[in-house]
N, C-alpha and C. Protein backbone atom coordinates (compact mmCIF):
# COMPACT_ATOMS: atom_id res chain seq x y z
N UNK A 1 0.82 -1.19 0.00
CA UNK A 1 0.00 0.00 0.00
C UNK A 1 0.86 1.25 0.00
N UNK A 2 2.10 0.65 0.83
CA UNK A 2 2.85 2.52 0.48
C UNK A 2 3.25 3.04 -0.23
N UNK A 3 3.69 1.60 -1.22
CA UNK A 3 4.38 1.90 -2.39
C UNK A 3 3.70 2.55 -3.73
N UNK A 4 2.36 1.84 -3.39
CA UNK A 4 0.96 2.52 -4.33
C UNK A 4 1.01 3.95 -3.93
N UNK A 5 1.06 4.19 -2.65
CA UNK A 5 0.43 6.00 -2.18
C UNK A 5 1.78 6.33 -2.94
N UNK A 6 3.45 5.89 -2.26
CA UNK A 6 4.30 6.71 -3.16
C UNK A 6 4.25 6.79 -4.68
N UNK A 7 3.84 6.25 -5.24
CA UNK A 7 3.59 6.00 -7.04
C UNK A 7 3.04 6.95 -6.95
N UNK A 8 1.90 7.26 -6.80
CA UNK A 8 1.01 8.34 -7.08
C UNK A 8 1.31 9.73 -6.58
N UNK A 9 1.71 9.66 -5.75
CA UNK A 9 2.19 11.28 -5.24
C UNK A 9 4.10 11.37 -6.67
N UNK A 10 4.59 10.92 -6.62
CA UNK A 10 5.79 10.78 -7.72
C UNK A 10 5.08 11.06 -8.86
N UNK A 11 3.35 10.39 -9.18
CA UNK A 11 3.25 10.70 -10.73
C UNK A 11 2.30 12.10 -10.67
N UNK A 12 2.11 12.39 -9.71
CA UNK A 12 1.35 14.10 -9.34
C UNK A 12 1.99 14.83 -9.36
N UNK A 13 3.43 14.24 -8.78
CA UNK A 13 4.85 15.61 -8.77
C UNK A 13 4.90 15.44 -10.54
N UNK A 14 5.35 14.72 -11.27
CA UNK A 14 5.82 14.66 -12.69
C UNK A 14 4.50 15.51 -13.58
N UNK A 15 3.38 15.35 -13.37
CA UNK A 15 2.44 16.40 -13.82
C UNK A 15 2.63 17.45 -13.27
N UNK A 16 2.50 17.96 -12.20
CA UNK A 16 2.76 19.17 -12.05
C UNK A 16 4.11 20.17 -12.59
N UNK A 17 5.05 19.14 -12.99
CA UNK A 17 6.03 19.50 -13.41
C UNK A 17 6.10 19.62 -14.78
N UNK A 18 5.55 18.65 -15.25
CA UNK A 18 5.61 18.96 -17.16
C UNK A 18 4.14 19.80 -17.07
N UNK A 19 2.84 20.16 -16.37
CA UNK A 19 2.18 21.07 -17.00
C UNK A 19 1.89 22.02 -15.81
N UNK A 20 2.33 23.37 -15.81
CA UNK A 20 2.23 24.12 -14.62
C UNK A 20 1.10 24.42 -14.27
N UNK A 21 0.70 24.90 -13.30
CA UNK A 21 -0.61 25.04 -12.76
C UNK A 21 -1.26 26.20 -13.67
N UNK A 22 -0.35 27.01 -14.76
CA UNK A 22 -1.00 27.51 -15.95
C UNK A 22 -1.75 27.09 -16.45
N UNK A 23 -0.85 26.16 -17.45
CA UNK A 23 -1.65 24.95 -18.21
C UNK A 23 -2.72 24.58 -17.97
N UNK A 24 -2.91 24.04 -16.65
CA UNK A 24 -4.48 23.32 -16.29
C UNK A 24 -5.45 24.34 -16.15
N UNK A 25 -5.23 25.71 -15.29
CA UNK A 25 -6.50 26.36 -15.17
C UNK A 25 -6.99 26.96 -16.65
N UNK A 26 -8.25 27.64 -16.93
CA UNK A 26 -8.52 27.99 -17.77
C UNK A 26 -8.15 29.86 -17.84
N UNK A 27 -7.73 30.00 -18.62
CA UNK A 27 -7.34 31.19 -18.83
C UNK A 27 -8.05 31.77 -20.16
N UNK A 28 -9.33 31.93 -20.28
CA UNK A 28 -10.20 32.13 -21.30
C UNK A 28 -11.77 32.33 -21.13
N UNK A 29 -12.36 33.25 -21.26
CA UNK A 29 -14.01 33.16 -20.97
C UNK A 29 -15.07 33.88 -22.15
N UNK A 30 -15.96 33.75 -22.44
CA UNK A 30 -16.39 33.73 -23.05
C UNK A 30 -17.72 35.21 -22.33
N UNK A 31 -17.80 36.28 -22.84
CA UNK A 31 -19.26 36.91 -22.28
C UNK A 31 -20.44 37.28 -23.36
N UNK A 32 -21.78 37.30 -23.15
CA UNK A 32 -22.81 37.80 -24.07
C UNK A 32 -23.80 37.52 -23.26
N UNK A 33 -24.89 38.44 -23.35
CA UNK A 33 -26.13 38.45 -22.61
C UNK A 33 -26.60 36.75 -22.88
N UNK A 34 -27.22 36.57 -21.68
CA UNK A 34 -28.12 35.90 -21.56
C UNK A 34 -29.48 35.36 -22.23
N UNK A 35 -30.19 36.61 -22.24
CA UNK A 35 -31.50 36.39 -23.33
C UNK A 35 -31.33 37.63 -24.33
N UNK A 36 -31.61 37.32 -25.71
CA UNK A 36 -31.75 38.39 -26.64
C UNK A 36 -33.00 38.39 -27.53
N UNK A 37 -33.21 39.50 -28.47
CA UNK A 37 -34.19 39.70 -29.30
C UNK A 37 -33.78 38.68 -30.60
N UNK A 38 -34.89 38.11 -31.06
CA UNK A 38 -34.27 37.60 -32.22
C UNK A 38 -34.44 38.79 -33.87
N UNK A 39 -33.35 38.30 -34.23
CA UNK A 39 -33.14 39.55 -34.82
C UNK A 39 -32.34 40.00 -35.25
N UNK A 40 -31.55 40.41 -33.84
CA UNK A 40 -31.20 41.74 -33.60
C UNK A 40 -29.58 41.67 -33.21
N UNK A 41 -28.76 42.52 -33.32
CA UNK A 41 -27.05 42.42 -32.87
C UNK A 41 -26.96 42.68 -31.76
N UNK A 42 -26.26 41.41 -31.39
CA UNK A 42 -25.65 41.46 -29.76
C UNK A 42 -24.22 41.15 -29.81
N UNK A 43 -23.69 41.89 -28.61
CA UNK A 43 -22.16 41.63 -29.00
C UNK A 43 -21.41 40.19 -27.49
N UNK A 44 -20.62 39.76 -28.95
CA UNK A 44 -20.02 38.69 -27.90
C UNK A 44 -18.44 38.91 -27.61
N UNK A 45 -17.72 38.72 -26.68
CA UNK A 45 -16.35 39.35 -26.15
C UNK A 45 -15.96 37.62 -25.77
N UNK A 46 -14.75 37.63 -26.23
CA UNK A 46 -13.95 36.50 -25.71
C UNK A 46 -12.53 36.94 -25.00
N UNK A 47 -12.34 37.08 -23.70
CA UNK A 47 -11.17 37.23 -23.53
C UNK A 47 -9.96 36.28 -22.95
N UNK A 48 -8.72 36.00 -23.73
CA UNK A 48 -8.14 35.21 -22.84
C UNK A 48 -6.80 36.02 -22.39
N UNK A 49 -6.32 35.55 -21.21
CA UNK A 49 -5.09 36.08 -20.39
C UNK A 49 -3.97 35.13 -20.45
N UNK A 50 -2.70 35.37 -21.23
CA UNK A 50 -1.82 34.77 -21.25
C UNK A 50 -1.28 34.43 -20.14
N UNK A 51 -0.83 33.13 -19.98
CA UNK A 51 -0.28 32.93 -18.68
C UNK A 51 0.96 32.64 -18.35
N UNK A 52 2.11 32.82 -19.47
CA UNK A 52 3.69 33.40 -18.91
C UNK A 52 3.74 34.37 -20.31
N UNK A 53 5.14 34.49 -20.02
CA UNK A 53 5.63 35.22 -20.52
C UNK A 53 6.42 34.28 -22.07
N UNK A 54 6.54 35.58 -23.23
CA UNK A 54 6.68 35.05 -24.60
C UNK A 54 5.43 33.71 -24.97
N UNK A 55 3.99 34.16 -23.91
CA UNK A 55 3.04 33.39 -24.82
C UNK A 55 2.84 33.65 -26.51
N UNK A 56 3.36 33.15 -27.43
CA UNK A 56 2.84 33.56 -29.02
C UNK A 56 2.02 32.96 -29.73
N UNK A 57 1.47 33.24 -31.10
CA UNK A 57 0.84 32.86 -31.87
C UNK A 57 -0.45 32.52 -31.72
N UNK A 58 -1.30 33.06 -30.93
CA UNK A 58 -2.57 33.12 -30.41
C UNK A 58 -3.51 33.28 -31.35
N UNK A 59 -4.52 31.93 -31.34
CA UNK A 59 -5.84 32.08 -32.03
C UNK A 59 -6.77 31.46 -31.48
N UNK A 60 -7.98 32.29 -31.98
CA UNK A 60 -9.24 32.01 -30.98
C UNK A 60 -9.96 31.92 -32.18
N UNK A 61 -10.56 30.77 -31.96
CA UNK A 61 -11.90 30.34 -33.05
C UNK A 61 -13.18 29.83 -32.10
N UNK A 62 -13.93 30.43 -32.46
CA UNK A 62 -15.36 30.31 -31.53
C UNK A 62 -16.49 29.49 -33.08
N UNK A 63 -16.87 29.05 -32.65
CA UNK A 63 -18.14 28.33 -33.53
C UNK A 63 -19.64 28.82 -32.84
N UNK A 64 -20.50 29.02 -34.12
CA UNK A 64 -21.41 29.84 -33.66
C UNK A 64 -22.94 29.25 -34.16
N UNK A 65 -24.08 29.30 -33.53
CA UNK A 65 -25.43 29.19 -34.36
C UNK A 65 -25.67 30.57 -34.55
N UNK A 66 -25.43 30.90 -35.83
CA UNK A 66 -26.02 32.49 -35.63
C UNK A 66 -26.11 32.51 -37.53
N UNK A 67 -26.97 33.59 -37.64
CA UNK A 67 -27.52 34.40 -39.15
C UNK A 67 -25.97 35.09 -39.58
N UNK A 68 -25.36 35.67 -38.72
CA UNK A 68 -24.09 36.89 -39.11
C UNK A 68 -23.82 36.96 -38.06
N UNK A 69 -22.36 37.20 -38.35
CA UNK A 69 -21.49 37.83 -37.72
C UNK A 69 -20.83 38.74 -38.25
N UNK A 70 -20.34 39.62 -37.44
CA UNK A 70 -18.93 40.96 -38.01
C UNK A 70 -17.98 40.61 -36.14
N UNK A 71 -16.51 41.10 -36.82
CA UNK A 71 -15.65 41.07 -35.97
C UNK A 71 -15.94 42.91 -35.88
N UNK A 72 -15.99 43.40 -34.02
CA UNK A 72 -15.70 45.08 -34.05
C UNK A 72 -14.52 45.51 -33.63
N UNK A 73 -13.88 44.12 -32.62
CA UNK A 73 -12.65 44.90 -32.67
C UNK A 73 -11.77 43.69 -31.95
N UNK A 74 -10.83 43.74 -32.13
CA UNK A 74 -9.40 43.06 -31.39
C UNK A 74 -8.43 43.71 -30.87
N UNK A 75 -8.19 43.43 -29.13
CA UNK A 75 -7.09 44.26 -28.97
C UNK A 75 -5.90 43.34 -28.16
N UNK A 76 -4.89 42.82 -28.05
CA UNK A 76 -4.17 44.51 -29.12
C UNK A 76 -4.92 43.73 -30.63
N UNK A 77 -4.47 44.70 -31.87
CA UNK A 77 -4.64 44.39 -32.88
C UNK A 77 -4.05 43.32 -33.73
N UNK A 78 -5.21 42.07 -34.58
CA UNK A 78 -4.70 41.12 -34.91
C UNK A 78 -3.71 41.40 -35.96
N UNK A 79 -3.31 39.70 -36.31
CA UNK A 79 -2.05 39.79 -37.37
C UNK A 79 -3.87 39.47 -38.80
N UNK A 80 -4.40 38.37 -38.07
CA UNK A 80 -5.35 38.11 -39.22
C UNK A 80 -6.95 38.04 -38.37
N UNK A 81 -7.91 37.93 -39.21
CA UNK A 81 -8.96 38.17 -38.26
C UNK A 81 -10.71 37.81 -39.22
N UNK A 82 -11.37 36.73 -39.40
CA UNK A 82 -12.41 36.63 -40.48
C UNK A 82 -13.85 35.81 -39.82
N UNK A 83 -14.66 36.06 -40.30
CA UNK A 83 -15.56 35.29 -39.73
C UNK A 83 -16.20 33.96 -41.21
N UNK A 84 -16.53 32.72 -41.04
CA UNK A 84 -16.78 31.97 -41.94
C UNK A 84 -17.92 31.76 -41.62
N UNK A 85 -18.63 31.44 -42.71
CA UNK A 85 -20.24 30.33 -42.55
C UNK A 85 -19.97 29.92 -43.46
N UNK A 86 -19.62 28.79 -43.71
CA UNK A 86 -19.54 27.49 -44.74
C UNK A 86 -18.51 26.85 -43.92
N UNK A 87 -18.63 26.65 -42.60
CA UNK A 87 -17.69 25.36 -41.74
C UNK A 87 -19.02 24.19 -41.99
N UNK A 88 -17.79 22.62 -41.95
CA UNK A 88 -18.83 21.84 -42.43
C UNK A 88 -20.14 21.58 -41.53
N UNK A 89 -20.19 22.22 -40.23
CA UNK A 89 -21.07 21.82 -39.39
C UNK A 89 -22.09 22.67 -39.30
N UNK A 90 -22.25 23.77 -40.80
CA UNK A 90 -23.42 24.14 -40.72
C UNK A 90 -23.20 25.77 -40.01
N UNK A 91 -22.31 26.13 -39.02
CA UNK A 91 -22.53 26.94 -38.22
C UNK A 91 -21.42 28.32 -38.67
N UNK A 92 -21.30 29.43 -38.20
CA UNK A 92 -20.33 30.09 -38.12
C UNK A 92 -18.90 30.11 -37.47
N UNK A 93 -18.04 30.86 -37.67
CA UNK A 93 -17.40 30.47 -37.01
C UNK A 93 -16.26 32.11 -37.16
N UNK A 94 -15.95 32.79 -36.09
CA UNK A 94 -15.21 33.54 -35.58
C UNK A 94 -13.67 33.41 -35.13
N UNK A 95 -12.71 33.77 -36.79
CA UNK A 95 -11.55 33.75 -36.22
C UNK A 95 -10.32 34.55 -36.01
N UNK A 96 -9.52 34.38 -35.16
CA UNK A 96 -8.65 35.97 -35.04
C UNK A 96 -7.51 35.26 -34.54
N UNK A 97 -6.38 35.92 -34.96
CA UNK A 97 -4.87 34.98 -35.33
C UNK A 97 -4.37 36.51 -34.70
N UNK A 98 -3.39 36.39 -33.61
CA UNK A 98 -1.96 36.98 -32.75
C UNK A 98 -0.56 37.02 -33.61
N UNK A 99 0.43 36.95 -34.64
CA UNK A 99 1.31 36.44 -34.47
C UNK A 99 2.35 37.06 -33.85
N UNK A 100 2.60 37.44 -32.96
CA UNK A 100 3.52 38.08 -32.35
C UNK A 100 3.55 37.22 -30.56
N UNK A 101 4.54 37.81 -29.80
CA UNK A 101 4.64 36.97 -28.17
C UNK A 101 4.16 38.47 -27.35
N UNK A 102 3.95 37.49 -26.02
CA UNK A 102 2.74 38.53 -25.24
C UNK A 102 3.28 37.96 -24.14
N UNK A 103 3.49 38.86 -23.02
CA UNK A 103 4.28 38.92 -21.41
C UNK A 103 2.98 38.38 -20.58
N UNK A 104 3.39 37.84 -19.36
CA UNK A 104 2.31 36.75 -18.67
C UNK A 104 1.47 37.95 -18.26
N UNK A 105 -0.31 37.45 -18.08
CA UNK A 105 -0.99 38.83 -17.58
C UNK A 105 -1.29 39.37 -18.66
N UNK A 106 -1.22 39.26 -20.22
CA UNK A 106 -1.56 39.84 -21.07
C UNK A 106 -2.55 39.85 -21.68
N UNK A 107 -4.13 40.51 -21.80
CA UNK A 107 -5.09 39.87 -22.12
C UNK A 107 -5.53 40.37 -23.49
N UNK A 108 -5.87 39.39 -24.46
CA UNK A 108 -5.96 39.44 -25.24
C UNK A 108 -7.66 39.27 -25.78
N UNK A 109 -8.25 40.34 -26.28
CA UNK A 109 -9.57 40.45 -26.59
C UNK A 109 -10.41 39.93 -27.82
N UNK A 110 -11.27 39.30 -28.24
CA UNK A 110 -12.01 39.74 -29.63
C UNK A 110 -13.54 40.19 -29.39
N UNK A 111 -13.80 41.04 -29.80
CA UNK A 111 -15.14 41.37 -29.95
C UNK A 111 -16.15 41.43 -30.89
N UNK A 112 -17.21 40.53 -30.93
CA UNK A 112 -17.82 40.31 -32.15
C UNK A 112 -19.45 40.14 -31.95
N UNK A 113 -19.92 41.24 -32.66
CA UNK A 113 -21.32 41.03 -32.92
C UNK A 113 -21.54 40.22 -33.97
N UNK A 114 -23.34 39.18 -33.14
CA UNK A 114 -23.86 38.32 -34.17
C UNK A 114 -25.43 38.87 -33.80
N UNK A 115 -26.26 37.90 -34.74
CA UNK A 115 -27.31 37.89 -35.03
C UNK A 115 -28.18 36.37 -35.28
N UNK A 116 -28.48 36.06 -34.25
CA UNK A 116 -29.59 34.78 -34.51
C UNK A 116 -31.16 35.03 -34.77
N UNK A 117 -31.79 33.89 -35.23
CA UNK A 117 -33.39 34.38 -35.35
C UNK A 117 -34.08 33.06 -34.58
N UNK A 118 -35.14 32.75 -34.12
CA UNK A 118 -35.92 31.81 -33.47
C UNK A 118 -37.02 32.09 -33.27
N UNK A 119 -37.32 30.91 -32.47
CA UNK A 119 -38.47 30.93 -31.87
C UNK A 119 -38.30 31.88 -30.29
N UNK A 120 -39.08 31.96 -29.54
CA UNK A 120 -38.99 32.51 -27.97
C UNK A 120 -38.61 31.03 -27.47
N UNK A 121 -38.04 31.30 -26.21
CA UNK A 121 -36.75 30.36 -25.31
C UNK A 121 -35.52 28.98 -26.45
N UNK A 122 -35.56 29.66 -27.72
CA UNK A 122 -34.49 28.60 -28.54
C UNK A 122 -33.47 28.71 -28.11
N UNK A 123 -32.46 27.98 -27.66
CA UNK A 123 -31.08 28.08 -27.51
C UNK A 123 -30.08 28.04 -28.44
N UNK A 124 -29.15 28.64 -28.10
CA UNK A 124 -28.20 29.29 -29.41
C UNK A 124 -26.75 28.72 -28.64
N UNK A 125 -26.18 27.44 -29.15
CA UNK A 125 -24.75 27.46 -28.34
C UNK A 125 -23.76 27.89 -28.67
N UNK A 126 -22.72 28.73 -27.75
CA UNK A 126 -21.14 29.14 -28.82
C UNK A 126 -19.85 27.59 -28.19
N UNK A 127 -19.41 27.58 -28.93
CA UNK A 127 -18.58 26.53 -28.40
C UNK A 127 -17.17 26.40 -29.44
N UNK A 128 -15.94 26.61 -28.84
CA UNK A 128 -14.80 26.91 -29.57
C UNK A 128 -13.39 27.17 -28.45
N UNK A 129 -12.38 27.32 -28.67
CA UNK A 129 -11.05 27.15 -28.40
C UNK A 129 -10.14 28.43 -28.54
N UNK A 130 -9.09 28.24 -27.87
CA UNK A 130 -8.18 28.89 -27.71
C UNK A 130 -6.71 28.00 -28.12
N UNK A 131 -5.61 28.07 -29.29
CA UNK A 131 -4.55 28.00 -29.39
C UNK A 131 -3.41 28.82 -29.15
N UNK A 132 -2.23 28.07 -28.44
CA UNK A 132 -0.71 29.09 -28.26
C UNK A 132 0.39 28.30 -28.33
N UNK A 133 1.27 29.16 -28.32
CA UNK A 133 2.23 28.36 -28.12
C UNK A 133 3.16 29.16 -26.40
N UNK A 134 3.65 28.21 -25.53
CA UNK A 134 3.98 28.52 -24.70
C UNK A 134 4.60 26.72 -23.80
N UNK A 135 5.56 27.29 -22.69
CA UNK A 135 5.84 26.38 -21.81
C UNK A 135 7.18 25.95 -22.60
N UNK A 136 7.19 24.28 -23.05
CA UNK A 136 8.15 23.14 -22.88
C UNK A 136 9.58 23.68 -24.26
N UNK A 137 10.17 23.12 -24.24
CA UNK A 137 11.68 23.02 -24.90
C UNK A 137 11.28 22.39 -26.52
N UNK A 138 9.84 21.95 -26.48
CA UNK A 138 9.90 21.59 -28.00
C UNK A 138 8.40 21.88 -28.90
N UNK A 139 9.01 22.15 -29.98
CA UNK A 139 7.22 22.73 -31.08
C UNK A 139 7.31 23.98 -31.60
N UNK A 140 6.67 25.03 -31.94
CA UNK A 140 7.44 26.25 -33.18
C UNK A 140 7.88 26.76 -31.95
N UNK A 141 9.37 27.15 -32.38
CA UNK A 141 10.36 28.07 -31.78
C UNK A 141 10.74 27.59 -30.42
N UNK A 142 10.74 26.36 -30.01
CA UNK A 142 10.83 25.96 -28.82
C UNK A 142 9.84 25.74 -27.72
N UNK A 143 8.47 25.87 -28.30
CA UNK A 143 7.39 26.16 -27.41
C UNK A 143 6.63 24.77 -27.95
N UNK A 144 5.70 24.41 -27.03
CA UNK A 144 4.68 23.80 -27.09
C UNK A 144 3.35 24.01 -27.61
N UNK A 145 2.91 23.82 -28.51
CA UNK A 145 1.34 24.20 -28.42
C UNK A 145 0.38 23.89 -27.40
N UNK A 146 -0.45 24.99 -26.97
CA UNK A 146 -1.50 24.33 -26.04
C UNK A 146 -3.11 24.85 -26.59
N UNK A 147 -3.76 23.63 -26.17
CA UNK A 147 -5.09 24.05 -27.09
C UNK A 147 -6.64 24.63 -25.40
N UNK A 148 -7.25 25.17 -25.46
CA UNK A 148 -7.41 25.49 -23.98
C UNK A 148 -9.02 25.55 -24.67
N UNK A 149 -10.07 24.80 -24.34
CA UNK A 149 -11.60 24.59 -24.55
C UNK A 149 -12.15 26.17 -24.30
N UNK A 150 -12.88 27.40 -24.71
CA UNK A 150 -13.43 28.29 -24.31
C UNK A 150 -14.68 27.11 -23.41
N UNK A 151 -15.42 27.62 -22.23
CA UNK A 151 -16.09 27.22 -21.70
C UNK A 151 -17.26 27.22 -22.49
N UNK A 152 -18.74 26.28 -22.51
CA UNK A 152 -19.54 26.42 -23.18
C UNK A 152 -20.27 27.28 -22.67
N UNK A 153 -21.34 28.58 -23.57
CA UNK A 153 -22.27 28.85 -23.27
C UNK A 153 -23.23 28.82 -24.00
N UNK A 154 -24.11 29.46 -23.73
CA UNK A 154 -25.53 29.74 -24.56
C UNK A 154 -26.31 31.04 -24.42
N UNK A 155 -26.94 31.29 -25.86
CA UNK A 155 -28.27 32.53 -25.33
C UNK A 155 -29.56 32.02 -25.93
N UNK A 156 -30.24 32.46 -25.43
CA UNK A 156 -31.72 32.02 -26.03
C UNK A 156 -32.38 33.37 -26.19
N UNK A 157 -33.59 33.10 -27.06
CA UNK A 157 -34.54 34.31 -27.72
C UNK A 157 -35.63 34.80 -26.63
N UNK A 158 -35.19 35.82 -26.24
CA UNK A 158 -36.19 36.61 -25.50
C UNK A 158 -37.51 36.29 -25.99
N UNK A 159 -38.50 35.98 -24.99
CA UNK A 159 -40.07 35.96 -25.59
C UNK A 159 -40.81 37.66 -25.25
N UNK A 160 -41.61 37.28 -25.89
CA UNK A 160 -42.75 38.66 -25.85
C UNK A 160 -43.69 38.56 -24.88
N UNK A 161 -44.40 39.55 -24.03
CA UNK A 161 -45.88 39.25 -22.86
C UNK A 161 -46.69 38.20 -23.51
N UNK A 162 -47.16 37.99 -24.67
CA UNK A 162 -48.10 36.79 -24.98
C UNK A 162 -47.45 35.89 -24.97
N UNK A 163 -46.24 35.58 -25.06
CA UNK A 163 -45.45 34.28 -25.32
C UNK A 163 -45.51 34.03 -23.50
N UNK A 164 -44.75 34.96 -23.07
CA UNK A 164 -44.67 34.76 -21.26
C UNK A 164 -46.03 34.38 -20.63
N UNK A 165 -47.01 34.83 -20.97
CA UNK A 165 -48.80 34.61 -20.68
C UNK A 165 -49.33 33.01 -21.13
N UNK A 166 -48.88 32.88 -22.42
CA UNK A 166 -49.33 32.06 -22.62
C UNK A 166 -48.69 30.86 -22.02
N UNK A 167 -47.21 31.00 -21.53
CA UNK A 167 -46.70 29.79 -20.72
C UNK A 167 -47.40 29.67 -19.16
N UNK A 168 -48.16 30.91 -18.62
CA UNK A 168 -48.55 30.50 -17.41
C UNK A 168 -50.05 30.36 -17.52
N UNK A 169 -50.61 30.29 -18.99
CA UNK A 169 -51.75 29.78 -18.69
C UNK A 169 -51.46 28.28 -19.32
N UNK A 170 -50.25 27.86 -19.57
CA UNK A 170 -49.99 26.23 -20.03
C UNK A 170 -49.66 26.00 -18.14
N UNK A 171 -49.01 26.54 -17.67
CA UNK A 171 -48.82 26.35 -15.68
C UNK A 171 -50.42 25.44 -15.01
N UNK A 172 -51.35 26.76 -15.56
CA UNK A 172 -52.20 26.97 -14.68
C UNK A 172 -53.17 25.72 -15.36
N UNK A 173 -53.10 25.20 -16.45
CA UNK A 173 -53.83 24.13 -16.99
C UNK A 173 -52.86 22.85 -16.41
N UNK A 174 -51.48 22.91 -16.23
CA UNK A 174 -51.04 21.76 -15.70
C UNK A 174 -50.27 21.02 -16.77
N UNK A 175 -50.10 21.73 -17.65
CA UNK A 175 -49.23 20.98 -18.90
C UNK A 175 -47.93 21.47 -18.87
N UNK A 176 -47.16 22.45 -17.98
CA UNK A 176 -45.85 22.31 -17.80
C UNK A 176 -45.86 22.54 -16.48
N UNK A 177 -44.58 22.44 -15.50
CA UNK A 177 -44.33 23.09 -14.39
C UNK A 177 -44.38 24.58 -13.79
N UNK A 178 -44.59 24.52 -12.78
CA UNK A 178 -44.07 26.20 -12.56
C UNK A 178 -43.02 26.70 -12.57
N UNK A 179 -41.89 25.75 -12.60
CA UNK A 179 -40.78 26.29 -12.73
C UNK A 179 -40.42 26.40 -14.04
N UNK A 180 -40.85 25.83 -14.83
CA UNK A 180 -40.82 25.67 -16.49
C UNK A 180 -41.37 27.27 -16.68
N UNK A 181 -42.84 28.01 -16.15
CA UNK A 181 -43.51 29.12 -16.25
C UNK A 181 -42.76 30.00 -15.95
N UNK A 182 -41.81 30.06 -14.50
CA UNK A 182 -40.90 31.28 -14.33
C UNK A 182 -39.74 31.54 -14.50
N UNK A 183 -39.75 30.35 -15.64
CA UNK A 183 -38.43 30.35 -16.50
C UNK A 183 -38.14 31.42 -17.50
N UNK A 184 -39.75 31.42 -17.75
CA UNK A 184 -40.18 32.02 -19.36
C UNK A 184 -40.70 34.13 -18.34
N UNK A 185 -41.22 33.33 -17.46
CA UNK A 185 -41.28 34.90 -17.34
C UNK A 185 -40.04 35.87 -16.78
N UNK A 186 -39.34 34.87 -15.84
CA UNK A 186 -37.95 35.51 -15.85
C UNK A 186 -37.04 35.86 -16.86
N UNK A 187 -37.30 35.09 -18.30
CA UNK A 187 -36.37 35.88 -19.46
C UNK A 187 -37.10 36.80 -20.18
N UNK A 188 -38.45 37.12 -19.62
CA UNK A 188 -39.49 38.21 -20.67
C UNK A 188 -39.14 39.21 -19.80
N UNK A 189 -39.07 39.47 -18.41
CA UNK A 189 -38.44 40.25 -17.27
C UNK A 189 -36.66 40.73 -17.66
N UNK A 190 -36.36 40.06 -17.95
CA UNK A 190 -34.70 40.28 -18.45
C UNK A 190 -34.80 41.51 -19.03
């Protein structure tokens, strides 16, 4: 048994050592309202924070359900920067390329309005990544690539008072929950 506990604390030290406690946390988030109009432009911000120093070659590709997109701004300013709809999965997709190195603490922005259309409460998911190069002794220029998941989110389509009404007279007949009802009136309230 001790020799098991020492194995494991030896192979916790060797991770911690080939990936620093950088590496593992997420250094990337994703913001945009909650509920929106369908329609209409809302803006989405991705920011990630480099986490040493001579992080380079930074790109952020976000995948999108949305009608359009436009990029409004990147800071600092990209090397390249485009938005696609013809990825094979149907969806958009938001991308913006760094090539230059960035000191630890350095946060790096994109800002991009889109536009979805729906029904009231449809969900809209963004889901996409962060690439760099940083850390180990090997990969372009001596660095490692690291690929870092943006966290998933979502927005859904604001409903209208008849849409919100009509879910609490589906409550009050007993064909959904009430919590299902002040779901819908809490995002007509939004």
């Amino acid at each position: 048994m001790k020799k098991f506990v020492y194995t494991m604390l030896i192979l916790l030290l060797v991770i911690l050592l080939v990936f620093p406690a950088s590496a593992l946390s997420s250094n990337v988030e994703r913001s945009h309202p909650e509920y929106v109009e369908s329609g209409e432009w809302f803006t989405v911000e991705v920011t990630f924070t480099c986490p040493e120093d001579e992080t380079n070659s930074i790109g952020i590709a976000d995948n999108l359900e949305v009608v359009d997109a436009e990029i409004v701004e990147c800071s600092p300013s990209t090397s390249y920067a485009r938005t696609v709809f013809d990825n094979p999965e149907s969806q958009s997709m938001v991308e913006c390329i760094w090539a230059e190195s960035f000191d630890a603490g350095t946060e790096v922005t994109a800002v991009y309005e889109v536009i979805i259309e729906g029904e009231p409460m449809d969900e809209f998911v963004f889901e996409g990544y962060v690439l760099y190069y940083a850390g180990s002794t090997t990969g372009y220029g001596g660095r490692v690539q690291i690929r870092e998941d943006i966290p998933e989110t979502s927005v859904k389509i604001k409903p209208d008072m008849s849409y919100a009404l009509g879910e609490v007279n589906r409550w009050l007949q007993g064909e959904i929950s009430m919590s299902d009802a002040l779901s819908v009136i809490n995002a007509w309230l939004s």
